[in-house]
C-alpha atoms as a PDB file:
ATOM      1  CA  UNK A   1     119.539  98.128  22.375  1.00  0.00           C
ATOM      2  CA  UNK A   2     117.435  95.417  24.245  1.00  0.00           C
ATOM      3  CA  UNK A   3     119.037  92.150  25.409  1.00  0.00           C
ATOM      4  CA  UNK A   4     117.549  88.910  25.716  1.00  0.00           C
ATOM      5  CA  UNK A   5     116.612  87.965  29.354  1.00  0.00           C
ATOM      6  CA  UNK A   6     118.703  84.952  31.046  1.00  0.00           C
ATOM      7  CA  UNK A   7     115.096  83.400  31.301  1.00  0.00           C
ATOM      8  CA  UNK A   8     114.576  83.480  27.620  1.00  0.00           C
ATOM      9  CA  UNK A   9     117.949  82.292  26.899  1.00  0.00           C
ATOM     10  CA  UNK A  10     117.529  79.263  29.134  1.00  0.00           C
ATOM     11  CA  UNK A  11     114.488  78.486  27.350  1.00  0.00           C
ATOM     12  CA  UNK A  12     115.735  78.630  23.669  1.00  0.00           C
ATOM     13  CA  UNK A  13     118.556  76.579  24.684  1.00  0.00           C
ATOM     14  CA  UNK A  14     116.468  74.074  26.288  1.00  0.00           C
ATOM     15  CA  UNK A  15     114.928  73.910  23.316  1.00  0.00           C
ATOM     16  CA  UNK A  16     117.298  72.873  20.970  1.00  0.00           C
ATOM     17  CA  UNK A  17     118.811  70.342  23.924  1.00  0.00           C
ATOM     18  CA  UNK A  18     115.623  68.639  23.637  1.00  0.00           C
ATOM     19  CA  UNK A  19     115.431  68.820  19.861  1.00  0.00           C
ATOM     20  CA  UNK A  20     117.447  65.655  19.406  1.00  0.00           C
ATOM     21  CA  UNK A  21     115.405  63.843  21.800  1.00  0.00           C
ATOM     22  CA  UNK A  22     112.245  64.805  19.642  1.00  0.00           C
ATOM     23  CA  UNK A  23     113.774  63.873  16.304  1.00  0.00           C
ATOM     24  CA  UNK A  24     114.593  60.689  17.375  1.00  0.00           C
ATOM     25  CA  UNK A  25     111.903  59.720  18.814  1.00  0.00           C
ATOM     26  CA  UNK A  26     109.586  60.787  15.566  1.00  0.00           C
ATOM     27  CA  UNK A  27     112.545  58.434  13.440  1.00  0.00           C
ATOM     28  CA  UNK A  28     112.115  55.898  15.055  1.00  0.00           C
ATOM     29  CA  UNK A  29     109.302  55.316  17.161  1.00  0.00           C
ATOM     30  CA  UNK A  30     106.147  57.889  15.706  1.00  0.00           C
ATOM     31  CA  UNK A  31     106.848  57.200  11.843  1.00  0.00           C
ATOM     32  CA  UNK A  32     107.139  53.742  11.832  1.00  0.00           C
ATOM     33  CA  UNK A  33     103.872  53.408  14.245  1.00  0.00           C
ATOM     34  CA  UNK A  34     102.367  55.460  11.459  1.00  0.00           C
ATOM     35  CA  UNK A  35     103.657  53.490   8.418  1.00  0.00           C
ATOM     36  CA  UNK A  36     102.581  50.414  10.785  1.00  0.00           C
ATOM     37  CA  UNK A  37      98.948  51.710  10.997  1.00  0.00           C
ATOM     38  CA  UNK A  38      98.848  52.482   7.305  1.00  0.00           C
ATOM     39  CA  UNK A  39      99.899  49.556   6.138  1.00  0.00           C
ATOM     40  CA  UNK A  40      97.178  47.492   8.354  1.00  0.00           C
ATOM     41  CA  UNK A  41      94.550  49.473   6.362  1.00  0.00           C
ATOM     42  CA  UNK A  42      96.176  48.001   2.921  1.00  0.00           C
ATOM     43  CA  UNK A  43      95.189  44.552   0.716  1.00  0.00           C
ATOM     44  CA  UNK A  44      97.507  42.316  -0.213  1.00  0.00           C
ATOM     45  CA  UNK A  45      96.626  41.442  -4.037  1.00  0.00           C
ATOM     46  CA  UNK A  46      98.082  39.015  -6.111  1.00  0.00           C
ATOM     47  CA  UNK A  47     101.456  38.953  -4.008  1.00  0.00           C
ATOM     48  CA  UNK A  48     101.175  43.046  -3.819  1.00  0.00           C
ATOM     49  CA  UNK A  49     100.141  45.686  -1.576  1.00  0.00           C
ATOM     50  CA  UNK A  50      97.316  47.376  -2.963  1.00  0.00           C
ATOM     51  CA  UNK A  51      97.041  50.813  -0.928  1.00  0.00           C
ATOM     52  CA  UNK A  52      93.779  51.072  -0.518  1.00  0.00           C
ATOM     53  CA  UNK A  53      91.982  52.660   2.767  1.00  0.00           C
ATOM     54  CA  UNK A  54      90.091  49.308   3.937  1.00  0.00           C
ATOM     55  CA  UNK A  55      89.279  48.276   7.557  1.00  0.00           C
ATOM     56  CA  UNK A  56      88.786  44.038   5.666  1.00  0.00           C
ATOM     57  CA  UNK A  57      92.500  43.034   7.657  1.00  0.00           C
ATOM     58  CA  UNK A  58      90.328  43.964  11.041  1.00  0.00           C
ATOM     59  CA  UNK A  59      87.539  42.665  10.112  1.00  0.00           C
ATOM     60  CA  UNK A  60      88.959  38.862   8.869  1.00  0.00           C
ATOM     61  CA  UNK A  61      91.076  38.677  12.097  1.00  0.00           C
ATOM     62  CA  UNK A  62      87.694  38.967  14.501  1.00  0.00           C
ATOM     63  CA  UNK A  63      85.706  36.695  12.252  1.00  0.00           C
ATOM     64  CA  UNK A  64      88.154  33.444  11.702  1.00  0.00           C
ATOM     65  CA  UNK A  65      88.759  32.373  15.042  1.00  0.00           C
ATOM     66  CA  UNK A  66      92.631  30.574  14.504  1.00  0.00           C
ATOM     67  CA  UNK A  67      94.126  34.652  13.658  1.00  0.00           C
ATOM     68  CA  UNK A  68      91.839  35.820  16.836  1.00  0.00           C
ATOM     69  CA  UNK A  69      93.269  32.918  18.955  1.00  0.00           C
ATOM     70  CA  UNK A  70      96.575  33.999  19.063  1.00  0.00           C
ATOM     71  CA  UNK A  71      95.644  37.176  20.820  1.00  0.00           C
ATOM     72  CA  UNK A  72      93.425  35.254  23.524  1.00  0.00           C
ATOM     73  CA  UNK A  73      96.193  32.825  24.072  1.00  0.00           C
ATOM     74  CA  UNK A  74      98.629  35.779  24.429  1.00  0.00           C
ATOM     75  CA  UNK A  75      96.374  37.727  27.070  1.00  0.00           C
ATOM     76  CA  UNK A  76      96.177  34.256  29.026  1.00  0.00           C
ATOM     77  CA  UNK A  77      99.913  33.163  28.924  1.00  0.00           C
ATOM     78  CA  UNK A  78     100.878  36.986  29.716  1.00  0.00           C
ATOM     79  CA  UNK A  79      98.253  37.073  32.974  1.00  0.00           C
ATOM     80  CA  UNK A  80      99.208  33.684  34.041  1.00  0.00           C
ATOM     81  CA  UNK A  81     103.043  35.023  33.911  1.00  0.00           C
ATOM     82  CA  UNK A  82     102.285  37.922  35.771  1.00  0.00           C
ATOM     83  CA  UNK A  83     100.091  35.939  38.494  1.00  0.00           C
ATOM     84  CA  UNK A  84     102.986  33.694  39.386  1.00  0.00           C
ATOM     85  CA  UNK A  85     106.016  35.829  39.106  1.00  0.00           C
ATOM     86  CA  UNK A  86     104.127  37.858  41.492  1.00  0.00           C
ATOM     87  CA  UNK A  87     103.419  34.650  43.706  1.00  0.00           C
ATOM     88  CA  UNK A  88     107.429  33.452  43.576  1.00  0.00           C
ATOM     89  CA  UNK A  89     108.860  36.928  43.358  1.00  0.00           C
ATOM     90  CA  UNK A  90     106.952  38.847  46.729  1.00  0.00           C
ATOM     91  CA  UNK A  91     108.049  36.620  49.305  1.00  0.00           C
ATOM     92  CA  UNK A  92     112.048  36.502  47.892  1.00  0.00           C
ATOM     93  CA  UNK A  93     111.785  40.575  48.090  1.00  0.00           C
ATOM     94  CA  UNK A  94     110.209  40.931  51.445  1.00  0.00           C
ATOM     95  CA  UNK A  95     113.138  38.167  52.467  1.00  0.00           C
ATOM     96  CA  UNK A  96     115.855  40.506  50.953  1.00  0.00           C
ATOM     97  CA  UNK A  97     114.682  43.745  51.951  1.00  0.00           C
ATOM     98  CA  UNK A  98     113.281  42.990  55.932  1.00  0.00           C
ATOM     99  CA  UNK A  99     115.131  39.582  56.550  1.00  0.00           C
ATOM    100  CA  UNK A 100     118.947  39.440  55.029  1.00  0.00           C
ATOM    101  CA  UNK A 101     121.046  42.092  56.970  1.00  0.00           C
ATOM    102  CA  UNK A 102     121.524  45.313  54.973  1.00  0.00           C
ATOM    103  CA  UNK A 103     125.440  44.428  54.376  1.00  0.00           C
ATOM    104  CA  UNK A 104     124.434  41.275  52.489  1.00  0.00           C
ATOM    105  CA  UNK A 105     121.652  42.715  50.484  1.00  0.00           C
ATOM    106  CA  UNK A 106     123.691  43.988  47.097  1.00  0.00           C
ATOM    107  CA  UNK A 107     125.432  40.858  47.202  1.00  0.00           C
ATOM    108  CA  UNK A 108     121.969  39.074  46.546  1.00  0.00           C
ATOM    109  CA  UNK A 109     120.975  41.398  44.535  1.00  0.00           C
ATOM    110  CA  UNK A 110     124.671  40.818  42.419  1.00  0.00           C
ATOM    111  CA  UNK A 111     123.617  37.255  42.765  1.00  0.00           C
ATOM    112  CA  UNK A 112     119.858  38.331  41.186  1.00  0.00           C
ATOM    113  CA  UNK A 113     121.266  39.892  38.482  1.00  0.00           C
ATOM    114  CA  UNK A 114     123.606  37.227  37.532  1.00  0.00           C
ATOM    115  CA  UNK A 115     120.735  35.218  35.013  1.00  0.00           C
ATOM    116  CA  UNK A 116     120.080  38.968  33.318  1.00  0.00           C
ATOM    117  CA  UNK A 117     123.775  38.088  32.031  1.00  0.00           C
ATOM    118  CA  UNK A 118     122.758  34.835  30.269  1.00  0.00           C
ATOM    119  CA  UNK A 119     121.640  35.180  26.683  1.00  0.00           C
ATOM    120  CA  UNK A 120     117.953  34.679  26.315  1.00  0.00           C
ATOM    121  CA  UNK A 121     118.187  32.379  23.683  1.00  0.00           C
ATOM    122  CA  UNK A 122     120.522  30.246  25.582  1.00  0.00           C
ATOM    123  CA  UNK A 123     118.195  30.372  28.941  1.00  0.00           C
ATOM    124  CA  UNK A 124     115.142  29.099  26.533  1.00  0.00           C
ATOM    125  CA  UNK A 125     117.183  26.250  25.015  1.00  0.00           C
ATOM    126  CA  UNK A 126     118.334  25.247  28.699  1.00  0.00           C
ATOM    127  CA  UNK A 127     114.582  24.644  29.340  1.00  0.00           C
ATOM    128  CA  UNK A 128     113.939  22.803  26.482  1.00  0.00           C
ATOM    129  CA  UNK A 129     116.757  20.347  27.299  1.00  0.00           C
ATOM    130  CA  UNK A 130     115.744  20.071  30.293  1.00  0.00           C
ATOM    131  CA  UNK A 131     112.067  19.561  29.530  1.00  0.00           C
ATOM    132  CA  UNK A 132     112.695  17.146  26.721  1.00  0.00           C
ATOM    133  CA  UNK A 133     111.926  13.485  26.690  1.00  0.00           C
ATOM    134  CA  UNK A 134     115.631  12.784  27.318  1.00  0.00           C
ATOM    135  CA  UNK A 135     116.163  15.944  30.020  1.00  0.00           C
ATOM    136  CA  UNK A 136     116.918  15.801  33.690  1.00  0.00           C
ATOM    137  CA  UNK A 137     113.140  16.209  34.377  1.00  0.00           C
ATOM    138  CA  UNK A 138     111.985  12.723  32.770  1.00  0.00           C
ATOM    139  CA  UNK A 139     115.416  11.373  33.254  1.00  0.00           C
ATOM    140  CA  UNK A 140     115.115  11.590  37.287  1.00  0.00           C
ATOM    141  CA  UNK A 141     111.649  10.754  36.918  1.00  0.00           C
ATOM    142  CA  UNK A 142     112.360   7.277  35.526  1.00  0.00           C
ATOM    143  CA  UNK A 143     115.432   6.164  37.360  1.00  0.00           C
ATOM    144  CA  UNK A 144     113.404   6.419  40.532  1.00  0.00           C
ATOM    145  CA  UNK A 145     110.289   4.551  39.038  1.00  0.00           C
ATOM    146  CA  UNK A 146     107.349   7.580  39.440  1.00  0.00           C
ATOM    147  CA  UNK A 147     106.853   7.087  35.924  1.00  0.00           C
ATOM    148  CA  UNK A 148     107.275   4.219  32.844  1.00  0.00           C
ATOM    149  CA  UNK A 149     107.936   6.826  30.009  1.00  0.00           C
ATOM    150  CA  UNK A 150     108.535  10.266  29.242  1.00  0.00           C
ATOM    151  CA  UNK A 151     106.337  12.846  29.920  1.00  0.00           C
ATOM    152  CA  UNK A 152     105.878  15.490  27.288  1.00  0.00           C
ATOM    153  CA  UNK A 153     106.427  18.312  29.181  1.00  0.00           C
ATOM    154  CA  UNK A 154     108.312  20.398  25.932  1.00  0.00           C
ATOM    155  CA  UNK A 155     105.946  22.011  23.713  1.00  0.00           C
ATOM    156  CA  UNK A 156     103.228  22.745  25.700  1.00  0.00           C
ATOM    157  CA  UNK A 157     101.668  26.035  27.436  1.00  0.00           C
ATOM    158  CA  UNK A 158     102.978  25.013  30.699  1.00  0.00           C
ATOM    159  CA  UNK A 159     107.343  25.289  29.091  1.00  0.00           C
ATOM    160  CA  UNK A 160     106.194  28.261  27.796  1.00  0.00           C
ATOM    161  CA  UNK A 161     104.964  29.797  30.936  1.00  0.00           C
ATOM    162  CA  UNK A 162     107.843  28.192  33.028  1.00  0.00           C
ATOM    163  CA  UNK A 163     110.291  29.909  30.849  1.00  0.00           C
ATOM    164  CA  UNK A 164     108.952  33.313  31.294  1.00  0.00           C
ATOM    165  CA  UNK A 165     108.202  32.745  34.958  1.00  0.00           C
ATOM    166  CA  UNK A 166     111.905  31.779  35.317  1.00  0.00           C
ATOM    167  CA  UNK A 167     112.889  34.883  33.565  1.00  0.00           C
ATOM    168  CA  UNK A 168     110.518  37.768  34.963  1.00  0.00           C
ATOM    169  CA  UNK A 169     110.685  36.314  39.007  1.00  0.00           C
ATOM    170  CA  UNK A 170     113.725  38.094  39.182  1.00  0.00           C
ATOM    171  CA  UNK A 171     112.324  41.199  37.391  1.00  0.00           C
ATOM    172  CA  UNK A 172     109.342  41.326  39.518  1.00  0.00           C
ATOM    173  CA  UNK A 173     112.108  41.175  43.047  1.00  0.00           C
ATOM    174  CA  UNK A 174     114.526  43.842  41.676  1.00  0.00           C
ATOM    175  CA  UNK A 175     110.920  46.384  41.175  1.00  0.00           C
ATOM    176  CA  UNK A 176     109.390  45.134  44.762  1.00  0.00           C
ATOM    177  CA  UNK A 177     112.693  45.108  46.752  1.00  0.00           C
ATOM    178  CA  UNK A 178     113.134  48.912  45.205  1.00  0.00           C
ATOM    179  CA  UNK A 179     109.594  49.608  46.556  1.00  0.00           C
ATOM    180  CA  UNK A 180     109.896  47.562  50.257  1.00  0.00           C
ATOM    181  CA  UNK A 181     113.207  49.303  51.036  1.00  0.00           C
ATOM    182  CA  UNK A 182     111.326  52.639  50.428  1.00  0.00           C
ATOM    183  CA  UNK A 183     108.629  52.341  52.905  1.00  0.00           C
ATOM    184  CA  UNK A 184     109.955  54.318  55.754  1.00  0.00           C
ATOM    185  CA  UNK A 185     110.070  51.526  58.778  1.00  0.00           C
ATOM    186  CA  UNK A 186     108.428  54.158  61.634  1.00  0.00           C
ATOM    187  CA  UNK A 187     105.209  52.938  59.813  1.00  0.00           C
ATOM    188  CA  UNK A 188     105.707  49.637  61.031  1.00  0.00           C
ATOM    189  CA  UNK A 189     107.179  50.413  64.428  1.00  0.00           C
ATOM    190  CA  UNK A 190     104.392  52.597  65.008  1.00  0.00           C
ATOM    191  CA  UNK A 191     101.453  49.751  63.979  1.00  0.00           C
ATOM    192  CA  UNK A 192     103.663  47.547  66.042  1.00  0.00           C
ATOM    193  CA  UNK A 193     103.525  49.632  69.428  1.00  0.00           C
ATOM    194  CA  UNK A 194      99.926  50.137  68.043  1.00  0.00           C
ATOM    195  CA  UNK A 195      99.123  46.543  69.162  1.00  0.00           C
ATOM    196  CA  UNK A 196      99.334  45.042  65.652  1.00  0.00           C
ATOM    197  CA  UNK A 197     100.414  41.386  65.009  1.00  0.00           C
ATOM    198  CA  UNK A 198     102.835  40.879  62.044  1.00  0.00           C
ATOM    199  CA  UNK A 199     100.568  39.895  60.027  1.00  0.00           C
ATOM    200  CA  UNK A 200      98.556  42.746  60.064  1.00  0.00           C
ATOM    201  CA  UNK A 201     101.142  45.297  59.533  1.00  0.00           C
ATOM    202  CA  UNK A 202     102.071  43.583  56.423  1.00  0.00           C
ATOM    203  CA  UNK A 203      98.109  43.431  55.682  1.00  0.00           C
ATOM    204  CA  UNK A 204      97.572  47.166  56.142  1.00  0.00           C
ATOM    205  CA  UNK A 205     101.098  48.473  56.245  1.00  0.00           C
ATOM    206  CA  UNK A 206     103.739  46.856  54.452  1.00  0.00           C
ATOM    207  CA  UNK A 207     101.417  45.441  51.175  1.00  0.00           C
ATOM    208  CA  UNK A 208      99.462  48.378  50.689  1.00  0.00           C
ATOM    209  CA  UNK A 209     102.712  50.535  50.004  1.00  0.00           C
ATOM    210  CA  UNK A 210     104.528  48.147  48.412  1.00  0.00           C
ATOM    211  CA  UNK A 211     101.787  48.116  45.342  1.00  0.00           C
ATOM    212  CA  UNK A 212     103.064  50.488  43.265  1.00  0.00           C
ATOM    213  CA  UNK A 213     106.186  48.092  42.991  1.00  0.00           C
ATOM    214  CA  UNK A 214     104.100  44.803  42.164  1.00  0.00           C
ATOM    215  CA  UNK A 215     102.192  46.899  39.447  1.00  0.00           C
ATOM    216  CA  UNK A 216     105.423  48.453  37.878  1.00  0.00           C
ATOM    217  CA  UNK A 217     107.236  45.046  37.660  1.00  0.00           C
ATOM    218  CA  UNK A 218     103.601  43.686  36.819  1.00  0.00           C
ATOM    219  CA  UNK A 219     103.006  45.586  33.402  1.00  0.00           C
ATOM    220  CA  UNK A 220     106.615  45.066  32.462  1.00  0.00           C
ATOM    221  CA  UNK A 221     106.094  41.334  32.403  1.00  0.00           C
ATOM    222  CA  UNK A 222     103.029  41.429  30.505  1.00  0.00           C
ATOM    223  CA  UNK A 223     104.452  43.866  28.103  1.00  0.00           C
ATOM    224  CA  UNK A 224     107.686  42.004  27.740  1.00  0.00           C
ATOM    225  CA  UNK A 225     105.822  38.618  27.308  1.00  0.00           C
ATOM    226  CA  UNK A 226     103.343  39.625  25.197  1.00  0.00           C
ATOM    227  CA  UNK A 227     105.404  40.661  22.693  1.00  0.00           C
ATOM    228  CA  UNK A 228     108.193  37.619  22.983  1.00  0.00           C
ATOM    229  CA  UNK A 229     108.237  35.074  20.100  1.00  0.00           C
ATOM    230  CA  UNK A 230     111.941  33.270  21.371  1.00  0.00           C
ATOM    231  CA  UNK A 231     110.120  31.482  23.859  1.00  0.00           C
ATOM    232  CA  UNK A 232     106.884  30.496  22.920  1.00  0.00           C
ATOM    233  CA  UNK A 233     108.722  29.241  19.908  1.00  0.00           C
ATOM    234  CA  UNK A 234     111.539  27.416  21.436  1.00  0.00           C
ATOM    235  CA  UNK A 235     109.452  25.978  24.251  1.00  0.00           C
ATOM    236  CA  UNK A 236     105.588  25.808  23.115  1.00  0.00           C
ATOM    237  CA  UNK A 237     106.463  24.958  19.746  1.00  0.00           C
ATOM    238  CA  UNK A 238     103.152  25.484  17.235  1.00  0.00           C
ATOM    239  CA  UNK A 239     100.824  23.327  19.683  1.00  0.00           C
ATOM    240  CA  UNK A 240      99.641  26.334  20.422  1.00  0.00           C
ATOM    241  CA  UNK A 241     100.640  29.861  18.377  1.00  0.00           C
ATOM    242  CA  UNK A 242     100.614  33.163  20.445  1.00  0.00           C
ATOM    243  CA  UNK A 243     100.068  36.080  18.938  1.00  0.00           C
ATOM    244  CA  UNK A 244     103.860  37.345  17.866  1.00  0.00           C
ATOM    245  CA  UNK A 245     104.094  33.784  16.355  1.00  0.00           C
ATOM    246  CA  UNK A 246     100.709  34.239  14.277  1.00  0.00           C
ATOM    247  CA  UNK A 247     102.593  37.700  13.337  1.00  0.00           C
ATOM    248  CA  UNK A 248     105.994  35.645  12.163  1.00  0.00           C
ATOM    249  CA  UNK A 249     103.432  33.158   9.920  1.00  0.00           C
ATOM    250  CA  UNK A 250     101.922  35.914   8.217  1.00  0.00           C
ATOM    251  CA  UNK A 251     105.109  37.770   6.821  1.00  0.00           C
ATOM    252  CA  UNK A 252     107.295  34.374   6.520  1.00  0.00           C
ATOM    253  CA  UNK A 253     104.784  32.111   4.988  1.00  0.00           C
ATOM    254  CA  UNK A 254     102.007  34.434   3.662  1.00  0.00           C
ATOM    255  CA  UNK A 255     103.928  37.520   3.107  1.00  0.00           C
ATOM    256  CA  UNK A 256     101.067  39.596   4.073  1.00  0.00           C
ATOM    257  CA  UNK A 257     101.936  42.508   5.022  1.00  0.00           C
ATOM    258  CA  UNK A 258      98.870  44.223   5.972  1.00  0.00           C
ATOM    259  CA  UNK A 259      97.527  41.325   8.074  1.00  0.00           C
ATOM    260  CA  UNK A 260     100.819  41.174   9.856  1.00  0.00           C
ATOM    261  CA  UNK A 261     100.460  44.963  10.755  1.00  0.00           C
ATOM    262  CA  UNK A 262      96.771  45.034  11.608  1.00  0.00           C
ATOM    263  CA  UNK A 263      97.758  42.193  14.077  1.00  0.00           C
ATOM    264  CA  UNK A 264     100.595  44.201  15.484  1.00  0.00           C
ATOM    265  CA  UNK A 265      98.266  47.124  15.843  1.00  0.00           C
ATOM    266  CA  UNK A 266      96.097  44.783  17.901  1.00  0.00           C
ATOM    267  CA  UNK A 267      99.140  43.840  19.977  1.00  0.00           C
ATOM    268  CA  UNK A 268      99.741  47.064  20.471  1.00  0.00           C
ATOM    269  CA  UNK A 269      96.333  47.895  21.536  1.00  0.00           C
ATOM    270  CA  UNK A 270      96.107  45.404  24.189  1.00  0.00           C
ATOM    271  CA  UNK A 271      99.351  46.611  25.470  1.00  0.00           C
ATOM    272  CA  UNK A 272      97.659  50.099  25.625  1.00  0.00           C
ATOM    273  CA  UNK A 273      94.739  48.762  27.882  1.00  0.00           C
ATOM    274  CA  UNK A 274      96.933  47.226  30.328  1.00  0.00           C
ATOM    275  CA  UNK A 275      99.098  50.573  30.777  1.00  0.00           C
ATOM    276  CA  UNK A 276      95.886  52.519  31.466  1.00  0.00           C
ATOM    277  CA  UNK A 277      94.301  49.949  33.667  1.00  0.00           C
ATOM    278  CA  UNK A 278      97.232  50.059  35.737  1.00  0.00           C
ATOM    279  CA  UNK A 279      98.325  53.998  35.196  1.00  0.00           C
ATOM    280  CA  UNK A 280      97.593  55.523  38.472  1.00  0.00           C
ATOM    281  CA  UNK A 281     100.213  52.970  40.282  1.00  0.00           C
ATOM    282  CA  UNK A 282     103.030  54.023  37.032  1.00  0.00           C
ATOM    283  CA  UNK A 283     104.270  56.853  38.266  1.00  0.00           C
ATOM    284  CA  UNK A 284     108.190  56.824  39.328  1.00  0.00           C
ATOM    285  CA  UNK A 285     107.651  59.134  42.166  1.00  0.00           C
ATOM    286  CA  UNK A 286     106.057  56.197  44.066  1.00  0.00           C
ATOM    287  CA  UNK A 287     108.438  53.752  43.303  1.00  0.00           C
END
């Protein structure tokens, strides 16, 4: 009688361990991208869907200009995150991982963590209090005589952008800290007995190895703000709609379905681009 080999064992069994793992992901992430990208191909008629195979949801959001806006204004907010978390967020991980002595560092890190425990709804409001016509900004503002009223600083792109910035810096320092504290330090000791100043082993030592972390924490912010509505909401108001807003509108107010989902598709989409226009740095093994 012939047995099964150990080998083939192993592999059936790995099989069925990662059968769970498959199902759920099909539940819950492959059919509803599938019912998603169905339904954007549908008409809304008369209050209801009409199934019909129809590319007209595409086609209206790239010819009126306030449903395409909210994708532009999306791409800019999410690259203008990105560009200053990076900006704020480099120097406080080269600090922590080259400057603070190594028995110090989890404390700051502890201390990093510690707005991750906030709600996010709670950290948006703070900013709109404080932004607001009667907030500590405008309040210190006028008792020292800069300025004779209130500054609307609420509702605009710039609270918007200051609320994610104050939310993804410390994202972006937890991903570049991981990367700094990687880079094995004979590579700096060695340009340094080389002759190099400081500034050039962090120009052709340090900066060049620690990319992989800056692009890891990079496309997490712009996938994480690009698909936000809490603060753009709270803090930019409907001065100017991003595109999860314009998404909101169009099931709350319009209850259209299918231009809701072609405009998540879209979202989607752009999403896609970034992750392939930064793939060859998102790979764990550098990190």
């Amino acid at each position: 009688m012939k047995r099964a080999s150990p080998s083939g064992s192993r592999s059936s069994l790995a099989k069925w361990a990662t059968a769970p793992t498959l199902l759920w992901t099909v539940l819950l992430f492959a059919a509803p991208l599938a019912f998603m990208l169905m339904v954007s191909t549908w008409k809304r008629v008369r209050g209801k869907l009409d199934p019909v195979w129809t590319f007209d949801n595409y086609e209206k959001i790239f010819s009126k200009s306030y449903l395409l806006d909210g994708l532009f204004n999306s791409i800019e907010v999410s690259l203008t995150v990105v560009a200053i978390s990076v900006m704020v967020a480099y120097p406080l991980a080269y600090v922590l991982a080259y400057r603070v002595p190594a028995r110090w560092q989890k404390l700051m890190l502890v201390l990093m963590i510690l707005p991750f425990w906030t709600s996010y709804l709670v950290r948006s409001y703070a900013w709109s209090v404080v932004l607001g016509d009667n907030g500590i900004v405008n309040s210190t503002l006028l008792a020292i005589g800069l300025v004779d009223a209130p500054l609307h600083l609420d509702y605009r792109r710039g609270a918007t952008v200051l609320g994610f910035v104050h939310f993804f810096t410390m994202l972006l320092t937890l991903t570049i800290y991981a990367n700094l504290v990687q880079i094995n330090p004979s590579y700096r000791a060695a340009a340094a007995d080389l002759g190099a100043s400081r500034l050039q082993v962090f120009l052709r030592i340090t900066l060049p190895l620690s990319i992989p972390g800056i692009m890891v924490g990079a496309f997490l912010t712009f996938v994480i703000t690009m698909g936000d509505f809490i603060t753009p909401q709270i803090l930019g108001g409907a001065n100017e709609l991003l595109l999860p807003q314009s998404i909101i509108l169009q099931i709350q107010r319009a209850t259209d379905f299918p231009m809701a989902a072609a405009m998540s598709v879209l979202l989607m989409l752009s999403v896609t681009v970034a992750y392939f226009a930064l793939a060859r740095w998102l790979r764990l093994d550098r990190m």
